[in-house]
Protein backbone atom coordinates (compact mmCIF):
# COMPACT_ATOMS: atom_id res chain seq x y z
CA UNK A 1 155.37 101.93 119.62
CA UNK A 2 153.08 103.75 122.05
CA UNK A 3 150.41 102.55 124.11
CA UNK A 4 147.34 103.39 121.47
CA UNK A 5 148.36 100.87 118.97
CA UNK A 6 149.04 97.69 121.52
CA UNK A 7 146.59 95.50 122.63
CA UNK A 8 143.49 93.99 121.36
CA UNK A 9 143.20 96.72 118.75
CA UNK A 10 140.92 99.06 120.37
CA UNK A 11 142.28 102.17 120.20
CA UNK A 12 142.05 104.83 123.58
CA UNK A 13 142.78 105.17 127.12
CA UNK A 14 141.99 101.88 128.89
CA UNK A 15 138.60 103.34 129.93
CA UNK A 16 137.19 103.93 125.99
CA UNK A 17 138.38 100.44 125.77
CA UNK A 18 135.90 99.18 128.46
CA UNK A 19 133.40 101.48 127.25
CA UNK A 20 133.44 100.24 123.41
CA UNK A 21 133.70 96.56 125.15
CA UNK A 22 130.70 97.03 126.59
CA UNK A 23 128.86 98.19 123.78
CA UNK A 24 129.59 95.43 121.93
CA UNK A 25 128.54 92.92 124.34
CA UNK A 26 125.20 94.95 124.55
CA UNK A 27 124.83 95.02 121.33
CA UNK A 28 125.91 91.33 121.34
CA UNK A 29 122.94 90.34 123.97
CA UNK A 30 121.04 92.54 121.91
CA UNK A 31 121.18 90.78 118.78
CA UNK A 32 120.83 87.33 120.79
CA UNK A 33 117.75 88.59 122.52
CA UNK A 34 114.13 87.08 121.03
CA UNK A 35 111.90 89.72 122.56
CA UNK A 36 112.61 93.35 121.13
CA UNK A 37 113.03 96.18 123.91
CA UNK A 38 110.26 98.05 121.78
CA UNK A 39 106.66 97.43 121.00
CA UNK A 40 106.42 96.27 117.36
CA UNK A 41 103.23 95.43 115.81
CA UNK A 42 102.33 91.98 114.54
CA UNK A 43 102.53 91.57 110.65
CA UNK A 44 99.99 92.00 108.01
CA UNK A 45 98.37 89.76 106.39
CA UNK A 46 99.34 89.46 102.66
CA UNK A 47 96.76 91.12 100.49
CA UNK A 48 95.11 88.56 98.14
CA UNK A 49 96.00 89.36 94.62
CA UNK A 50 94.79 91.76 92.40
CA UNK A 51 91.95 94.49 93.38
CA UNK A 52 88.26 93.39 91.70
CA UNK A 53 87.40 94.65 88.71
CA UNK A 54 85.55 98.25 88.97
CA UNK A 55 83.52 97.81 85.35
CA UNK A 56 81.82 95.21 83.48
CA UNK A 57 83.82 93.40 80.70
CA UNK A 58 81.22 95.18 78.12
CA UNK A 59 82.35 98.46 79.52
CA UNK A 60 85.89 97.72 79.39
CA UNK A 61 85.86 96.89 75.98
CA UNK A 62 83.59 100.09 75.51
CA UNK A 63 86.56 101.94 76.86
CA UNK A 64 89.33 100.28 75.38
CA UNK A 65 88.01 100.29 71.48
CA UNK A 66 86.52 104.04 72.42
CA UNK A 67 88.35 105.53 74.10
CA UNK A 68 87.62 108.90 75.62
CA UNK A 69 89.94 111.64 74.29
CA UNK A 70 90.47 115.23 75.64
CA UNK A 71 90.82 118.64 73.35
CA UNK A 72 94.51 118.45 72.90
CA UNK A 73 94.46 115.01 72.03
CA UNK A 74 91.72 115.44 69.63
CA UNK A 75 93.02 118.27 68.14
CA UNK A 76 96.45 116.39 67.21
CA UNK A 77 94.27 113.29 65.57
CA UNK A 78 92.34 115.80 63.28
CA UNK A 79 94.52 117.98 62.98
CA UNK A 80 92.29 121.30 63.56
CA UNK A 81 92.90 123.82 66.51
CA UNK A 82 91.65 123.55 69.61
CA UNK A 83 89.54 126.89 68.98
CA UNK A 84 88.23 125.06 66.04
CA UNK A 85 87.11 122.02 68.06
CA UNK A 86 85.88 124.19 70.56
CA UNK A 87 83.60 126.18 67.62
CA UNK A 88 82.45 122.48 66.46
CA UNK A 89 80.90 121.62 69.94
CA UNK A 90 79.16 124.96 70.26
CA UNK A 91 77.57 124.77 66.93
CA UNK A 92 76.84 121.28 67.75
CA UNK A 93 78.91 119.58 65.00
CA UNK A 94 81.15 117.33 66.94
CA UNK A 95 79.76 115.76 70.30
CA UNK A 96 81.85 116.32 73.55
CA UNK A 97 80.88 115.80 77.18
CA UNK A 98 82.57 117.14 79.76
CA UNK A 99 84.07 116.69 83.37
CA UNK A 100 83.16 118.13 86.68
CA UNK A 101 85.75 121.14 86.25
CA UNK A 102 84.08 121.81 82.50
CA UNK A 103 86.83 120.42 80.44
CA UNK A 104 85.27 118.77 77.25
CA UNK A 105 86.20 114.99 76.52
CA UNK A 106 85.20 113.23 72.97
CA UNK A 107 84.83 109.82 72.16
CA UNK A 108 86.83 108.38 69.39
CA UNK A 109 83.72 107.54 67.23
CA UNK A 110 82.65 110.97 67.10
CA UNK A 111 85.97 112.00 65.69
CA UNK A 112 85.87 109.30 63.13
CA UNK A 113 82.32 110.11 62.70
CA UNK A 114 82.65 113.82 62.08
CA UNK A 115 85.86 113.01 59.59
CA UNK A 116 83.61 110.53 57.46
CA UNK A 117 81.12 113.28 56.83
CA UNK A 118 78.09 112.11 58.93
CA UNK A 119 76.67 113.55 62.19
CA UNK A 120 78.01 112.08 65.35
């Protein structure tokens, strides 16, 4: 058996033994050790719960039963092109609003109004 595999099982010249031995204990007083060698900020406090409500309940049932619906979607629930629905709100048929970049947005109601035959 050569020299490598004797010993306390460290593997290496006498020397890497030492070295590894000494990294240990380091890492040893390390470990022990109850002030960190680095800076480390104190904890957060937990956040409390859930964010506050941005809308009124009347709102967020507004939103929920009437819910505001963009071309594609609208186009799928009546089943008419986009072009078509487009057409509608430039004729003034079918209500729309629309967002800061210009893209139109319709309300549920309208859509059911507009199938049922009446004016939105």
């Amino acid at each position: 058996m050569d020299e490598r595999h004797k010993g306390d099982g460290v593997a290496g010249s006498p020397e890497k033994r030492r070295v590894r031995l000494d990294a240990r204990s380091r890492l040893a007083r390390l470990v022990r050790q109850e002030v960190l060698p680095i800076d480390v900020p104190p904890p957060r406090p937990p956040r409390g719960g859930r964010r506050p409500f941005s809308e009124t309940r009347e709102e967020l049932i507004r939103r929920l039963l009437d819910p505001e619906l963009t071309l594609h979607e609208a186009s799928l629930i009546l089943n008419l092109s986009k072009a078509t629905l487009r057409r509608y709100t430039d004729q003034g048929k079918l209500r729309c609003t629309r967002t800061a970049g210009g893209h139109r947005r319709f309300r549920l109601s309208d859509l059911l109004a507009l199938v049922e035959g009446g004016q939105p």
